[in-house]
PDB file of N, CA and C in Angstrom:
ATOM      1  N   UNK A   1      19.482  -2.076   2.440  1.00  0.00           N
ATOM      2  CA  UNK A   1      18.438  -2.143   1.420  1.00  0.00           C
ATOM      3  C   UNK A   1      17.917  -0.740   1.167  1.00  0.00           C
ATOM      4  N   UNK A   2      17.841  -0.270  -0.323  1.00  0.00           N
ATOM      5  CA  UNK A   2      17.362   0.787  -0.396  1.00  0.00           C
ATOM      6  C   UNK A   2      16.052   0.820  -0.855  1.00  0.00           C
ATOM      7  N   UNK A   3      14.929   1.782  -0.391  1.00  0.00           N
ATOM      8  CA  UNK A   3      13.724   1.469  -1.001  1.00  0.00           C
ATOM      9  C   UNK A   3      13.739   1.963  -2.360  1.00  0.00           C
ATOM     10  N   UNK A   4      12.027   1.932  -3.009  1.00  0.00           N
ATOM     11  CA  UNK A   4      12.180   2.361  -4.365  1.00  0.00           C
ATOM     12  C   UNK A   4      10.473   2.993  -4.008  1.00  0.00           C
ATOM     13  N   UNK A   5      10.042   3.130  -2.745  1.00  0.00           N
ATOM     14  CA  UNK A   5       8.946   3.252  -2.351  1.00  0.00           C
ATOM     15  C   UNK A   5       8.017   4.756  -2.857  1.00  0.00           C
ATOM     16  N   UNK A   6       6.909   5.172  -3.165  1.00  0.00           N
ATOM     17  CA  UNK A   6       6.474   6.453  -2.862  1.00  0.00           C
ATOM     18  C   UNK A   6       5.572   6.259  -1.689  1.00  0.00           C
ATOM     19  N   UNK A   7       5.271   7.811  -1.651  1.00  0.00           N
ATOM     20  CA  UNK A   7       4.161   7.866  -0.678  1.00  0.00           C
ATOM     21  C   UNK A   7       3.046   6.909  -0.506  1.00  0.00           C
ATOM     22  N   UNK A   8       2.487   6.915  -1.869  1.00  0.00           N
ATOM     23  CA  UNK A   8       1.181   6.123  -2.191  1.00  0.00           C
ATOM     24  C   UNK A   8       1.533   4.409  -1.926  1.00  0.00           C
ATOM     25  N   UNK A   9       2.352   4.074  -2.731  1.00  0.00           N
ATOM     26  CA  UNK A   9       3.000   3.064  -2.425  1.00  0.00           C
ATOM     27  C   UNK A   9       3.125   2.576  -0.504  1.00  0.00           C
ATOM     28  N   UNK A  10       3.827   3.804   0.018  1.00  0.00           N
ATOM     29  CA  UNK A  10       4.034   2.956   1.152  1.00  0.00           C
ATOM     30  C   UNK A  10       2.841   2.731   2.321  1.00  0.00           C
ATOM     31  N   UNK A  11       1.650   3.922   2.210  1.00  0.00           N
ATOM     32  CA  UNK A  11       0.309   3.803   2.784  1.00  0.00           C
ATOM     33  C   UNK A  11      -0.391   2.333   2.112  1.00  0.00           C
ATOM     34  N   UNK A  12      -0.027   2.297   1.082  1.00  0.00           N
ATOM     35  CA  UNK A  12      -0.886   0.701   0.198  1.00  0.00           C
ATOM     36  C   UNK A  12      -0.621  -0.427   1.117  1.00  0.00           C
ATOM     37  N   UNK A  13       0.829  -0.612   1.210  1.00  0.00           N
ATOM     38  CA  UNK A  13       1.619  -1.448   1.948  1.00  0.00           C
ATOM     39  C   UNK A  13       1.413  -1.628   3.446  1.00  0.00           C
ATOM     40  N   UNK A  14       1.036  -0.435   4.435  1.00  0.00           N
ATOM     41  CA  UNK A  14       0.967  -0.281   5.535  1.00  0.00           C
ATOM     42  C   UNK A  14      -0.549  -0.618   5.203  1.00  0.00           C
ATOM     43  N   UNK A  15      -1.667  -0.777   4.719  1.00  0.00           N
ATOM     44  CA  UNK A  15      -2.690  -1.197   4.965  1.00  0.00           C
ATOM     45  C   UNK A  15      -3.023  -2.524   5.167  1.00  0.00           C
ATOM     46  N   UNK A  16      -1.657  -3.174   4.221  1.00  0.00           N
ATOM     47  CA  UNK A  16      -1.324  -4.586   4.185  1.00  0.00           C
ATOM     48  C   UNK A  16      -0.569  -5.414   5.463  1.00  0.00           C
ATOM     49  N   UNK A  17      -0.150  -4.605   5.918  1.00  0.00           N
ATOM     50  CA  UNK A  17       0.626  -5.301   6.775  1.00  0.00           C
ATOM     51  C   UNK A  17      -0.179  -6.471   7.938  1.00  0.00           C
ATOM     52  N   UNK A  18      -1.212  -6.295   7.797  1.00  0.00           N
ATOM     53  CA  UNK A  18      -1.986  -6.967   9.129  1.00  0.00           C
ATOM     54  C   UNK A  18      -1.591  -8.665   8.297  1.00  0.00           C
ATOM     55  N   UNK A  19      -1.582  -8.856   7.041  1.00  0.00           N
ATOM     56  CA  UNK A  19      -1.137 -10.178   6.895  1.00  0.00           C
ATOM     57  C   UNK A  19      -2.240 -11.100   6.006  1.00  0.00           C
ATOM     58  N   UNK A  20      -3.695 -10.105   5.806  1.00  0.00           N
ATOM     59  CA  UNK A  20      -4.990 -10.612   5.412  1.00  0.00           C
ATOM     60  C   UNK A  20      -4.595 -10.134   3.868  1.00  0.00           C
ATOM     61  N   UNK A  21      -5.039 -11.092   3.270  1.00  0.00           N
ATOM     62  CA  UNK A  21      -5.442 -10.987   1.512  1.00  0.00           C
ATOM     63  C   UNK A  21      -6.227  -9.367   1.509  1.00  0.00           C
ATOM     64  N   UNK A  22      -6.321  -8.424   0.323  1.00  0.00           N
ATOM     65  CA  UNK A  22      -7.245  -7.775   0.640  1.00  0.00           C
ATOM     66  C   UNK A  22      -7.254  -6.950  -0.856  1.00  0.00           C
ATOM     67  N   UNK A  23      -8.034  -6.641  -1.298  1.00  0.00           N
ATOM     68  CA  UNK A  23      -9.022  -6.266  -2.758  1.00  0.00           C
ATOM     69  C   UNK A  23      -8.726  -4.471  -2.665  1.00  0.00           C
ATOM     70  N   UNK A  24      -8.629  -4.274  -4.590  1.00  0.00           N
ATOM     71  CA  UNK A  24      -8.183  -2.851  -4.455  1.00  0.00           C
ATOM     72  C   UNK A  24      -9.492  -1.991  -3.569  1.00  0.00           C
ATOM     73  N   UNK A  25     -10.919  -2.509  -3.504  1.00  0.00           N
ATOM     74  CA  UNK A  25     -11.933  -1.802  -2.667  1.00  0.00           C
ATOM     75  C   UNK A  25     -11.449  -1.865  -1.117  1.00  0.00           C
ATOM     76  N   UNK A  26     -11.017  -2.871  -0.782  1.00  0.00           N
ATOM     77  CA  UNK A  26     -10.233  -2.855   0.567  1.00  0.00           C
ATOM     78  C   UNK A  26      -9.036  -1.852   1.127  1.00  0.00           C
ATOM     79  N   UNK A  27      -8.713  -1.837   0.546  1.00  0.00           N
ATOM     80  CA  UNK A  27      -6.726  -1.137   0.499  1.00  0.00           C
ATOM     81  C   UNK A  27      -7.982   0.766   0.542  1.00  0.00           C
ATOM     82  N   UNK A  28      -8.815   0.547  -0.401  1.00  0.00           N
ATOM     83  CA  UNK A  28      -9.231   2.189  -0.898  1.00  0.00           C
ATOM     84  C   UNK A  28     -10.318   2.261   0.644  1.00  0.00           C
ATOM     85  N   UNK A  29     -10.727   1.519   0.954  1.00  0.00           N
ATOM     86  CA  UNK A  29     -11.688   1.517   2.457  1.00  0.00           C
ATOM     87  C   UNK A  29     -10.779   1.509   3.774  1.00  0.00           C
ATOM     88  N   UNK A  30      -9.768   0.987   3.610  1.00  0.00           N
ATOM     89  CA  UNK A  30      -8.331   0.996   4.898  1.00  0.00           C
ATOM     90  C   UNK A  30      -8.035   2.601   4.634  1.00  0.00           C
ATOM     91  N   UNK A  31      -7.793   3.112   3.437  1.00  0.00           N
ATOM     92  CA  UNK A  31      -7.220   4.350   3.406  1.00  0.00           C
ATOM     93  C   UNK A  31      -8.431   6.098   3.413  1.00  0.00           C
ATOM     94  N   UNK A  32      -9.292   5.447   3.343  1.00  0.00           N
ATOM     95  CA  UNK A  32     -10.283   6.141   3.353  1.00  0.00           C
ATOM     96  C   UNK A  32     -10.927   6.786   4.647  1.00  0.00           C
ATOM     97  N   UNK A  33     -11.242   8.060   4.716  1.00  0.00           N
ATOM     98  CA  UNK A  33     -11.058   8.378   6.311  1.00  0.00           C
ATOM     99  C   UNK A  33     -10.154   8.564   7.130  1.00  0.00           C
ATOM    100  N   UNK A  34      -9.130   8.228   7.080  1.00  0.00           N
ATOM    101  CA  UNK A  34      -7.843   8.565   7.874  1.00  0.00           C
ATOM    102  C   UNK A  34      -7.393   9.820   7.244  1.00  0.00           C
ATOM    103  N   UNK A  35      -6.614  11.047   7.394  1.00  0.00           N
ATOM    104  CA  UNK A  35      -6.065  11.950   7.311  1.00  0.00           C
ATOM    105  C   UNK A  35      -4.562  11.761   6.797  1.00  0.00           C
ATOM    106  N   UNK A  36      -4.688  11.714   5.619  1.00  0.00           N
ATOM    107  CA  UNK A  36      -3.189  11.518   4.885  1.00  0.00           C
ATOM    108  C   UNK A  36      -2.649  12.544   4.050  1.00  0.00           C
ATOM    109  N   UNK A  37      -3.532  13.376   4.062  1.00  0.00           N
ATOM    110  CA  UNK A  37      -3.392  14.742   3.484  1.00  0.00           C
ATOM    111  C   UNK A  37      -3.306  14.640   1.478  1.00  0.00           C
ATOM    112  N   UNK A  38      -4.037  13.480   1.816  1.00  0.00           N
ATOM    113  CA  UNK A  38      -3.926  13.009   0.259  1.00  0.00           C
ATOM    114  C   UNK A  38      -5.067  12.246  -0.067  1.00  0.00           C
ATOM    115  N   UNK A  39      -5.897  12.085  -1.098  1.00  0.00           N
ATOM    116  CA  UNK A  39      -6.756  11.077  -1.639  1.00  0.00           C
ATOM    117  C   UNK A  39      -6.322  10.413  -2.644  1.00  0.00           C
ATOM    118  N   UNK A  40      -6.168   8.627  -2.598  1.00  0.00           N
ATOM    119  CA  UNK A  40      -5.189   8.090  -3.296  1.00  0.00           C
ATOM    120  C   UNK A  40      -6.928   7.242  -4.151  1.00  0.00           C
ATOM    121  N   UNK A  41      -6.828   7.357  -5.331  1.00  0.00           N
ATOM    122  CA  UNK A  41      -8.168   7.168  -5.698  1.00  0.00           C
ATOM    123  C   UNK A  41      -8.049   5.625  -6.258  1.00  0.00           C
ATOM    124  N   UNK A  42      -8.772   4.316  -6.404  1.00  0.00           N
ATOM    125  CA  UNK A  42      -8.577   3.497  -6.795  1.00  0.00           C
ATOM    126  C   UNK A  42      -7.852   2.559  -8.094  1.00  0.00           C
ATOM    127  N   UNK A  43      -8.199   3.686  -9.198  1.00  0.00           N
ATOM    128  CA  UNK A  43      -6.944   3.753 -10.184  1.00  0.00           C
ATOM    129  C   UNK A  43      -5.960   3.401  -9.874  1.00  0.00           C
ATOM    130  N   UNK A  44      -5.151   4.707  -9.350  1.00  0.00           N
ATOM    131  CA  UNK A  44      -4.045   4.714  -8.434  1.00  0.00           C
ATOM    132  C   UNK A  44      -3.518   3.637  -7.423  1.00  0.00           C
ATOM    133  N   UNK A  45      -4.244   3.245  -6.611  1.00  0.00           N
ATOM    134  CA  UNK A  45      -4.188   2.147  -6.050  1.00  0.00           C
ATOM    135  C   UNK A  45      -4.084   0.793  -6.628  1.00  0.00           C
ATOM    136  N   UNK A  46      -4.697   0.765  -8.035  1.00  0.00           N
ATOM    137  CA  UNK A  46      -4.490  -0.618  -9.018  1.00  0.00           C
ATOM    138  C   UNK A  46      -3.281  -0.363  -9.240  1.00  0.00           C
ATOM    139  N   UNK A  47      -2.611   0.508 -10.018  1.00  0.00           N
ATOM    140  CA  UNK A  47      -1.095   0.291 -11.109  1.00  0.00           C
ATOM    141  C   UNK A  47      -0.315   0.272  -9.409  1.00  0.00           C
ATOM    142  N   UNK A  48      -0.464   0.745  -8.697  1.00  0.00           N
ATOM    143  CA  UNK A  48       0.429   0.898  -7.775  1.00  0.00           C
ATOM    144  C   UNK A  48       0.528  -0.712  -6.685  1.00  0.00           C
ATOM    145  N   UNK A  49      -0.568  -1.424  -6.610  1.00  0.00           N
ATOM    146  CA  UNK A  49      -0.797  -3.088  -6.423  1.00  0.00           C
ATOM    147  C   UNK A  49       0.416  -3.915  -7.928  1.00  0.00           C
ATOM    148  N   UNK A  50      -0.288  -3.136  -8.532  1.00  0.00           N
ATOM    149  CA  UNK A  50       0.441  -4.355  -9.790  1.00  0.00           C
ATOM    150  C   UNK A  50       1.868  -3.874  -9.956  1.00  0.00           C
ATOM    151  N   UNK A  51       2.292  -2.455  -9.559  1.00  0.00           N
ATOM    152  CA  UNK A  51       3.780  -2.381  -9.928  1.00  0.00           C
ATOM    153  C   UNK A  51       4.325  -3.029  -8.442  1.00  0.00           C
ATOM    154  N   UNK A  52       4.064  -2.816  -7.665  1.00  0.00           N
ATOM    155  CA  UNK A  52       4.844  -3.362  -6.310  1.00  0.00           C
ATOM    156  C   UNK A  52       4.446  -4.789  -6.278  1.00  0.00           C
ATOM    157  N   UNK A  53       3.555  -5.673  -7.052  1.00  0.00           N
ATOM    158  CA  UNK A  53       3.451  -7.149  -7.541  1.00  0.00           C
ATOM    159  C   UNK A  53       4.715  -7.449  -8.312  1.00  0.00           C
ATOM    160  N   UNK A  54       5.259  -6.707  -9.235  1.00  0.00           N
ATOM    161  CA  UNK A  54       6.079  -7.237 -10.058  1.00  0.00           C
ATOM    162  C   UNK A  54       7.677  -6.891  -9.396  1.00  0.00           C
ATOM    163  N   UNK A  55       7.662  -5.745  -8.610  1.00  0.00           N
ATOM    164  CA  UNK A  55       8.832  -5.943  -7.767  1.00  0.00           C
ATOM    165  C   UNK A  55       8.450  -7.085  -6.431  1.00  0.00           C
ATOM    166  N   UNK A  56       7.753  -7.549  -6.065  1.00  0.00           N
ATOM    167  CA  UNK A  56       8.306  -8.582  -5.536  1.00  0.00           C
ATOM    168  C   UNK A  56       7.605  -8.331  -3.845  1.00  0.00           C
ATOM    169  N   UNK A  57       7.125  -7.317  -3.896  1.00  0.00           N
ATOM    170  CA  UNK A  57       6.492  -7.058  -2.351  1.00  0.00           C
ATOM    171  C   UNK A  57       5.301  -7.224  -2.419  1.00  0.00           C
ATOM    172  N   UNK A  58       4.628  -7.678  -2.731  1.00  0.00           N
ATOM    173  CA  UNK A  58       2.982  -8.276  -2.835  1.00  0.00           C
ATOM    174  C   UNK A  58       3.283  -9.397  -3.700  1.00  0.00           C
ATOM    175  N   UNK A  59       1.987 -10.949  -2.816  1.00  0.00           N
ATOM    176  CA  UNK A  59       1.932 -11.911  -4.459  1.00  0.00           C
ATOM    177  C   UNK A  59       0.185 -10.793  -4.447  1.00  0.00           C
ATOM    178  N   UNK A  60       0.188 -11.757  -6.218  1.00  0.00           N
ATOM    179  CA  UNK A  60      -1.368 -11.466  -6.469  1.00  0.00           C
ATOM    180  C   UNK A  60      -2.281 -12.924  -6.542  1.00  0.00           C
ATOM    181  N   UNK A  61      -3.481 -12.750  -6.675  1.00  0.00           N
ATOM    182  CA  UNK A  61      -4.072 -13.418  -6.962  1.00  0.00           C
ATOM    183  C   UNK A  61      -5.843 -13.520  -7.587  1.00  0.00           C
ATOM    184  N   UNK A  62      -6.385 -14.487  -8.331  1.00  0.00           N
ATOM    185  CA  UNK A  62      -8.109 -13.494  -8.871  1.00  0.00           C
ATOM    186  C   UNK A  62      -9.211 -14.286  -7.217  1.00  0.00           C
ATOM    187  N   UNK A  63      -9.984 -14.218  -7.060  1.00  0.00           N
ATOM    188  CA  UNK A  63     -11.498 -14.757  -6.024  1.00  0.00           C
ATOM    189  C   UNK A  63     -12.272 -13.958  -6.851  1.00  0.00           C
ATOM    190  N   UNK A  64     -13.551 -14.659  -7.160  1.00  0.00           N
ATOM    191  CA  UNK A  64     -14.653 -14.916  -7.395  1.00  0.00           C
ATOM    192  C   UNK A  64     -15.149 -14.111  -6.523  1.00  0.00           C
ATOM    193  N   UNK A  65     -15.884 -13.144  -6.665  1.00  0.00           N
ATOM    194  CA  UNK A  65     -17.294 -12.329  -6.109  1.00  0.00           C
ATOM    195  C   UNK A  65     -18.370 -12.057  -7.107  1.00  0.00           C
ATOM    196  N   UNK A  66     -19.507 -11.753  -5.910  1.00  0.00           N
ATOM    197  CA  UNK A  66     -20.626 -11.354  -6.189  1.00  0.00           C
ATOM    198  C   UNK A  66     -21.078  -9.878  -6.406  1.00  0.00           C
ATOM    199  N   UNK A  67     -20.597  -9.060  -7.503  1.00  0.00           N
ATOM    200  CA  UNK A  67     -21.023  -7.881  -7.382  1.00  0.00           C
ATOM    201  C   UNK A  67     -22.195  -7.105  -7.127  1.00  0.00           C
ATOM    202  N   UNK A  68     -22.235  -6.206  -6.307  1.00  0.00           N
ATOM    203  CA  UNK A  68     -23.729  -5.189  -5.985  1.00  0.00           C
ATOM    204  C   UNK A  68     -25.184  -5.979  -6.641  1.00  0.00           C
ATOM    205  N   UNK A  69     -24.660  -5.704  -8.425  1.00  0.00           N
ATOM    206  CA  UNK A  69     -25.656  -6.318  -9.209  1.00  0.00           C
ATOM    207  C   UNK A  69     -26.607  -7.543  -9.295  1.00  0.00           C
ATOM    208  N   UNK A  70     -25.436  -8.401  -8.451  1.00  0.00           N
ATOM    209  CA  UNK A  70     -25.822  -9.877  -8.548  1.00  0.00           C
ATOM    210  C   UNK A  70     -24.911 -10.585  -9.909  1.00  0.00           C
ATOM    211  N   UNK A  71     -24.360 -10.064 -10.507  1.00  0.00           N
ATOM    212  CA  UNK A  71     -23.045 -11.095 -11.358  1.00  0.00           C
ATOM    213  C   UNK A  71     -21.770 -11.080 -10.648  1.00  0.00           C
ATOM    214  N   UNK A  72     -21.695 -12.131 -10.846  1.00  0.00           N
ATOM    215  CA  UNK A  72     -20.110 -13.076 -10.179  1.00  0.00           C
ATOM    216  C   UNK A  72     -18.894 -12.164 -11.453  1.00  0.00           C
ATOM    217  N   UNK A  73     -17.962 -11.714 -10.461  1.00  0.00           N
ATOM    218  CA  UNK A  73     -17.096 -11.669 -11.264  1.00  0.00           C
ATOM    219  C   UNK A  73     -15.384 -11.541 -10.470  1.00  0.00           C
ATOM    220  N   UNK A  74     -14.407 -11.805 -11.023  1.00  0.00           N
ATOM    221  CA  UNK A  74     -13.083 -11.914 -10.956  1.00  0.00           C
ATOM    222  C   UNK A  74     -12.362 -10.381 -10.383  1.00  0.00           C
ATOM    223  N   UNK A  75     -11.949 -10.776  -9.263  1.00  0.00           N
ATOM    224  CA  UNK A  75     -11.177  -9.557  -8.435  1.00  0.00           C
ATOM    225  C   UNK A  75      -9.705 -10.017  -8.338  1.00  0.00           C
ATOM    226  N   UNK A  76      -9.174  -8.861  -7.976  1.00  0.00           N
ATOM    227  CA  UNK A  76      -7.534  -9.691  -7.689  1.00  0.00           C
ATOM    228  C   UNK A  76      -7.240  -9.064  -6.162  1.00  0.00           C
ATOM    229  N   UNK A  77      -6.457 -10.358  -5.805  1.00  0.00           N
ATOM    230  CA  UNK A  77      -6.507 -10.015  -4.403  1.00  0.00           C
ATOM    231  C   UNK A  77      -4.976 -10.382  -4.349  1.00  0.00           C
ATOM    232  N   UNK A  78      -4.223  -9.262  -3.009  1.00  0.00           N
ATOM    233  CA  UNK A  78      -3.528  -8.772  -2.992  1.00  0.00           C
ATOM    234  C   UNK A  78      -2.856  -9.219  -1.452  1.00  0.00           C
ATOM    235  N   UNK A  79      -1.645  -9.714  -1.398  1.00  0.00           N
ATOM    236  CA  UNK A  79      -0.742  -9.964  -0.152  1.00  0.00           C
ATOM    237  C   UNK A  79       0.432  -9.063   0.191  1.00  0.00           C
ATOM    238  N   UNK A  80       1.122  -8.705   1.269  1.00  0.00           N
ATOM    239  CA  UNK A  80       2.310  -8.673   1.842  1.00  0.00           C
ATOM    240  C   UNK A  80       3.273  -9.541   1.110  1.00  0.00           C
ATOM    241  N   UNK A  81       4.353  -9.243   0.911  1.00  0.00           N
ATOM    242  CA  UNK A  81       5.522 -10.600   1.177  1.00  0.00           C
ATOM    243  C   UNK A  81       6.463  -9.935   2.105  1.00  0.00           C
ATOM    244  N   UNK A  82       7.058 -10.580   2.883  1.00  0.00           N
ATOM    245  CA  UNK A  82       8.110  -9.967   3.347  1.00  0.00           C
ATOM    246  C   UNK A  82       8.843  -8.818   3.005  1.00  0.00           C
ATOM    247  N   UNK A  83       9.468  -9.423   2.015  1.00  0.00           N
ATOM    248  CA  UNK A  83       9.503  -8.164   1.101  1.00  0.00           C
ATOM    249  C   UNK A  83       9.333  -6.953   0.880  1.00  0.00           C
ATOM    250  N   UNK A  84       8.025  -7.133   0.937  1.00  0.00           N
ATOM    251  CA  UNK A  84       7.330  -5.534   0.791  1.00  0.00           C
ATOM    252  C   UNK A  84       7.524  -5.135   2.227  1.00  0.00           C
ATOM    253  N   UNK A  85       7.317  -6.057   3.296  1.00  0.00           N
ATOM    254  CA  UNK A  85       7.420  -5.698   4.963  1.00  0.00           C
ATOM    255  C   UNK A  85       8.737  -5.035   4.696  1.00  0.00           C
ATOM    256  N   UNK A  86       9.986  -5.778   4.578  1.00  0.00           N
ATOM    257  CA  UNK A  86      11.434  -4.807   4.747  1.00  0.00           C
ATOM    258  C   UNK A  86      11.310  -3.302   3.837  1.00  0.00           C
ATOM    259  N   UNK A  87      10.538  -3.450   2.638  1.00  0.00           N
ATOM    260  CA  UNK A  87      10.890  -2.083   1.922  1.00  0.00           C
ATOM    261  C   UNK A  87       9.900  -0.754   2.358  1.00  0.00           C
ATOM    262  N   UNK A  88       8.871  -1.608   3.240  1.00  0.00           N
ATOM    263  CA  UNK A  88       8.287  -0.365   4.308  1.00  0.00           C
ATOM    264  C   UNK A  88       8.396  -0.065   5.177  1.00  0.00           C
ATOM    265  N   UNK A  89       9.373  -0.743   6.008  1.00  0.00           N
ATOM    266  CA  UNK A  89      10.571  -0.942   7.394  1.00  0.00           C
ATOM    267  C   UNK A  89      11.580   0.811   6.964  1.00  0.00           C
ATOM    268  N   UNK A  90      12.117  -0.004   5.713  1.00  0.00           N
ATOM    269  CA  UNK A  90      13.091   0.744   5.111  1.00  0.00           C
ATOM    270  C   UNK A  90      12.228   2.431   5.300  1.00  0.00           C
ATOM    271  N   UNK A  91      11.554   2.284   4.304  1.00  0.00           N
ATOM    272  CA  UNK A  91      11.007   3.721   3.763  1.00  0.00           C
ATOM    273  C   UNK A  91      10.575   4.543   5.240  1.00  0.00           C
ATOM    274  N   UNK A  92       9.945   3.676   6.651  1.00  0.00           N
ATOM    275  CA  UNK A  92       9.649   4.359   7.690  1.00  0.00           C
ATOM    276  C   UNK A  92      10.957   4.977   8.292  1.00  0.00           C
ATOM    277  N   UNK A  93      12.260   4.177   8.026  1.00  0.00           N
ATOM    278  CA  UNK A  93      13.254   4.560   8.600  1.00  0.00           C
ATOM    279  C   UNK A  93      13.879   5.541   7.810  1.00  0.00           C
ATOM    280  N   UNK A  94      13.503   5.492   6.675  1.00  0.00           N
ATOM    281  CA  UNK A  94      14.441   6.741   5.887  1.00  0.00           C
ATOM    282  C   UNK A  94      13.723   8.297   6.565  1.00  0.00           C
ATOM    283  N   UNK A  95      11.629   7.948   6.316  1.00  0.00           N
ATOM    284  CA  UNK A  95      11.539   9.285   6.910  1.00  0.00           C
ATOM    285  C   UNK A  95      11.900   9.316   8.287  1.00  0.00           C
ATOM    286  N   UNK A  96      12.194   8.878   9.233  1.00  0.00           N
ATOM    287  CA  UNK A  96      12.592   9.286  10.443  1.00  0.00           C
ATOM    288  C   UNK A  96      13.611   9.899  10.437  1.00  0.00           C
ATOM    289  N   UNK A  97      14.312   9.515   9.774  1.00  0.00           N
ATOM    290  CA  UNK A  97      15.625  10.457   9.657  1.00  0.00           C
ATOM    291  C   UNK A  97      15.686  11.830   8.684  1.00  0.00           C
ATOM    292  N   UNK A  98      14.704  11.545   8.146  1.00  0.00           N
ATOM    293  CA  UNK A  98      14.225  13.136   7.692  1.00  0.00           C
ATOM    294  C   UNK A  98      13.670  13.828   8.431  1.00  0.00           C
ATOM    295  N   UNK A  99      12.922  13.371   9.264  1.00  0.00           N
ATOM    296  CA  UNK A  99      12.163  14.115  10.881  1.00  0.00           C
ATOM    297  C   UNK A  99      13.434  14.547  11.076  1.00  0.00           C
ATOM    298  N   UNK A 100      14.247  13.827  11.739  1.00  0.00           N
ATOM    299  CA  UNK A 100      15.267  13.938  13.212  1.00  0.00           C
ATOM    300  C   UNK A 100      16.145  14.989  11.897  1.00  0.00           C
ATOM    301  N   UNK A 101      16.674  15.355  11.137  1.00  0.00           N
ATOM    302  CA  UNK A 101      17.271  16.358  10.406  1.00  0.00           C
ATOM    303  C   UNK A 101      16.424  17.546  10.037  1.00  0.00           C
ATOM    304  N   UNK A 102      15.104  17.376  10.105  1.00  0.00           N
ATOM    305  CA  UNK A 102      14.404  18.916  10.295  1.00  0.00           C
ATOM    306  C   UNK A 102      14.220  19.460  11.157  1.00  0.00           C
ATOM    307  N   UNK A 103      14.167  18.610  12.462  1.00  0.00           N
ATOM    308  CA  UNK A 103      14.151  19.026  14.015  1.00  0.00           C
ATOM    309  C   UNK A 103      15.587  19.709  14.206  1.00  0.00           C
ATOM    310  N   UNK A 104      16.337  18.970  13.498  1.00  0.00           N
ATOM    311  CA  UNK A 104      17.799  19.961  13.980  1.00  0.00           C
ATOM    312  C   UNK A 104      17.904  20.916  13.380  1.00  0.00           C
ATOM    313  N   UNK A 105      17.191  21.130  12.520  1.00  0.00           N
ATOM    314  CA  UNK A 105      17.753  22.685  11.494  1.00  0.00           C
ATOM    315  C   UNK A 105      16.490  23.223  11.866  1.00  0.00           C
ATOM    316  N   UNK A 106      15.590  23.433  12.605  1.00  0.00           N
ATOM    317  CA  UNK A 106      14.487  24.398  13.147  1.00  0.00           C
ATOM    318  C   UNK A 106      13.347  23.990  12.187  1.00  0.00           C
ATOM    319  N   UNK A 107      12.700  23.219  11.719  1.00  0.00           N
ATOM    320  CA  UNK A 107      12.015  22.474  11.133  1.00  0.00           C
ATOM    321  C   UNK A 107      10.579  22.302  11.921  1.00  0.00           C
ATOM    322  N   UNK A 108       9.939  22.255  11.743  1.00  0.00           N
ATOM    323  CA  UNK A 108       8.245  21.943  12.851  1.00  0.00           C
ATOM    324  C   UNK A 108       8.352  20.629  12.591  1.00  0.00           C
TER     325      UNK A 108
END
């Protein structure tokens, strides 16, 4: 299996993996604080939920919340499928083998 993964993409996915439903404010609060040498801003995090929805590695779905304000409104909430588990399997194993080929050519 070859991936079709990016960076952003595969941190989205690895936030997912625990198996829990979870909201683009979620995925941006999992990634937030950790040291990724990147800030993946919620935008980003939407098209990147909905394009890896339509390949097949996340389902979606809307829940009902209560915003800050006090109005109810429609979120989409976001799963694993297997799927997405093998194509971030994949993508961890491709960079490892980009490690283990920079270590051999004098690489840090």
């Amino acid at each position: 299996m070859r991936t079709s993964l990016g960076m952003n993409e595969a941190l989205i996915l690895a936030c997912l993996l625990g198996g829990s439903n979870a909201t683009v404010a979620d995925v941006a609060e999992r990634l937030d604080g950790d040291d990724f040498g990147r800030r993946i801003d919620d935008g980003s995090i939407y098209i990147a939920l909905q394009r890896m929805t339509e390949r097949g590695y996340l389902t979606a779905g809307k829940a009902r919340v209560i915003s800050a304000d006090g109005r109810p409104r429609d979120v989409g909430i976001y799963r694993i499928t297997g799927e997405g588990a093998r194509a971030l399997e994949q993508f961890a194993h491709e960079a490892m083998a980009v490690q283990r080929l920079r270590a051999s050519f004098g690489g840090a």
